[in-house]
Protein backbone atom coordinates (compact mmCIF):
# COMPACT_ATOMS: atom_id res chain seq x y z
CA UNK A 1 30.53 102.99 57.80
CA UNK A 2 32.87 102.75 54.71
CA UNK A 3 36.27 104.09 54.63
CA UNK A 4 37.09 105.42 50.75
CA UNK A 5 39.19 103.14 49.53
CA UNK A 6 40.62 105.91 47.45
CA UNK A 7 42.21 107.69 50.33
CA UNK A 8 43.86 104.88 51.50
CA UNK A 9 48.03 104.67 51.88
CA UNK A 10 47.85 101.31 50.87
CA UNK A 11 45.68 98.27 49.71
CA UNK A 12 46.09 94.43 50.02
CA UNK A 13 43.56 91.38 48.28
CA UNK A 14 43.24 88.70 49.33
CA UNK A 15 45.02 89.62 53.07
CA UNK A 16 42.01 90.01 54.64
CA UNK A 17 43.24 87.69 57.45
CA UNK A 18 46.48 89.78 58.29
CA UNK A 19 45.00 93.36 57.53
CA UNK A 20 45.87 94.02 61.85
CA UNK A 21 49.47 92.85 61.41
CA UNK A 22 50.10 94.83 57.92
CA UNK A 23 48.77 98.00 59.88
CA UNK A 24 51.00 97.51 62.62
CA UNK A 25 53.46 97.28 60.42
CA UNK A 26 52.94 100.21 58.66
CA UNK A 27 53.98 103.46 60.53
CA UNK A 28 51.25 105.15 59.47
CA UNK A 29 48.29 102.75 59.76
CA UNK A 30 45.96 104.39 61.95
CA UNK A 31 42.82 102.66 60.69
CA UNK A 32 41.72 100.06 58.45
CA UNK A 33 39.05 98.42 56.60
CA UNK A 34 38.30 95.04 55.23
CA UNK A 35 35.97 94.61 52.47
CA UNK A 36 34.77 91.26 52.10
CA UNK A 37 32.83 91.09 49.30
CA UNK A 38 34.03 88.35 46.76
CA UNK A 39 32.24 88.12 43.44
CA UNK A 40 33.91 86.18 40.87
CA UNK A 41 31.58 87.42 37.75
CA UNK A 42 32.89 90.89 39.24
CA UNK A 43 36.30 89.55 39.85
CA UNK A 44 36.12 91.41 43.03
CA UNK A 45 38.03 90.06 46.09
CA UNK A 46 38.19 90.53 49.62
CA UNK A 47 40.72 93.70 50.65
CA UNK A 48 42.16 95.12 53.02
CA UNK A 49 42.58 98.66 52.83
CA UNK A 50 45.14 100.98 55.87
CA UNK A 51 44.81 104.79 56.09
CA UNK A 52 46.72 107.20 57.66
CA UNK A 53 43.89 109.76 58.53
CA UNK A 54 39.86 109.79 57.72
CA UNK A 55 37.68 112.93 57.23
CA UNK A 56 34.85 113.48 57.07
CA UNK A 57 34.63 113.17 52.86
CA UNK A 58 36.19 109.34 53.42
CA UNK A 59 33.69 108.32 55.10
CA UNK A 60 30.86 106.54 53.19
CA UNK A 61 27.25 106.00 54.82
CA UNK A 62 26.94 102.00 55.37
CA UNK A 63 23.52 101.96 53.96
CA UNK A 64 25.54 102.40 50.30
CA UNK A 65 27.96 99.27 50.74
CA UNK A 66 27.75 96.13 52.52
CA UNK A 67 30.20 93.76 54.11
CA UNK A 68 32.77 96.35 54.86
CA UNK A 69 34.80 96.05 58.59
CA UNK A 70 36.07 99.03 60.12
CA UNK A 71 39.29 98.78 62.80
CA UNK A 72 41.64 101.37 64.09
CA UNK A 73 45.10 100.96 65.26
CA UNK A 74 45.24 99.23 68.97
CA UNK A 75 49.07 100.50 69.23
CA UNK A 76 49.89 102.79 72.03
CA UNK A 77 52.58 104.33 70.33
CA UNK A 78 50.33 104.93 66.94
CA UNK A 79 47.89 106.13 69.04
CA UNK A 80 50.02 108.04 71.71
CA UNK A 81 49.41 108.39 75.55
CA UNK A 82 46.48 109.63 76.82
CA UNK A 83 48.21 112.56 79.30
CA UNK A 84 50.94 113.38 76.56
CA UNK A 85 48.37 113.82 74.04
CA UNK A 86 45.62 115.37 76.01
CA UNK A 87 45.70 117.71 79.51
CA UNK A 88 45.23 115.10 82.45
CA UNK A 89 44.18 116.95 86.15
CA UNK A 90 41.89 115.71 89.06
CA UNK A 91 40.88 112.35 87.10
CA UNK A 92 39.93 114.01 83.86
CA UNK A 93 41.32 113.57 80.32
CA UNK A 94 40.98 117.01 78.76
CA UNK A 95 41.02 115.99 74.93
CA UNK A 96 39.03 119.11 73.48
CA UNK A 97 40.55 121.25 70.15
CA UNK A 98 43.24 118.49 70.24
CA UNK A 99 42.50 117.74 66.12
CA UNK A 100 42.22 113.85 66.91
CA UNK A 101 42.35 111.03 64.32
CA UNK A 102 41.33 108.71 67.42
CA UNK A 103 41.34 107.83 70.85
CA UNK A 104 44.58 108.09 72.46
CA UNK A 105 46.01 105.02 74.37
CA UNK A 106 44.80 104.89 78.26
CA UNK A 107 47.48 102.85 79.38
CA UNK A 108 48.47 103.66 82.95
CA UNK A 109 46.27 106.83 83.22
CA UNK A 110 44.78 107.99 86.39
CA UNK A 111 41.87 109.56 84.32
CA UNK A 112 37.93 107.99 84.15
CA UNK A 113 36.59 111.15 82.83
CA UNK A 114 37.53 111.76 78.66
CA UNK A 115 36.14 114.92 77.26
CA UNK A 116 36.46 114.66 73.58
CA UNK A 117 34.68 117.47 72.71
């Protein structure tokens, strides 16, 4: 899939390398994308673009652009705890009608059931 770059918080060319540290560093950076395509008739350059939230209207079917990388956020606190986000009981995760953006962090949960429905 392809993020729309025009509902990203922010965009960086040529940074394509550092695109997991400049989300980190962003307090908002939940998930990012790298475009790599470089085409110098074009003057198009690899980017790196961080968003705050996708819906469903950001993202863009893969078949319609190539050589686009999708991440998300690996931080625990971006992502927040899985039992402080969700309801955790008897080894499940209870993550339904919580409105996520993604996966909360597992870190040190006693849960191996998720229901993300």
């Amino acid at each position: 899939v392809r993020s729309a770059p025009a509902s990203a918080l922010g965009s960086h060319t040529l940074k394509t390398d550092v695109c997991d540290e400049l989300c980190a560093a962003e307090p908002a950076c939940r998930f990012y994308a790298i475009e790599t395509t470089y085409d110098s008739w074009e003057v198009a350059f690899p980017r790196c673009y961080l968003f705050d939230a996708l819906t469903h209207e950001d993202i863009i079917p893969a078949a319609e652009m190539v050589d686009v990388l999708a991440f998300w956020a690996t931080s625990a606190a971006k992502r927040g705890a899985l039992c402080v986000v969700c309801t955790c009981a008897d080894g499940t995760a209870d993550c339904r009608d919580r409105d996520l953006q993604t996966v909360p962090a597992a870190a040190g949960a006693d849960a191996t059931t998720l229901d993300l429905s």
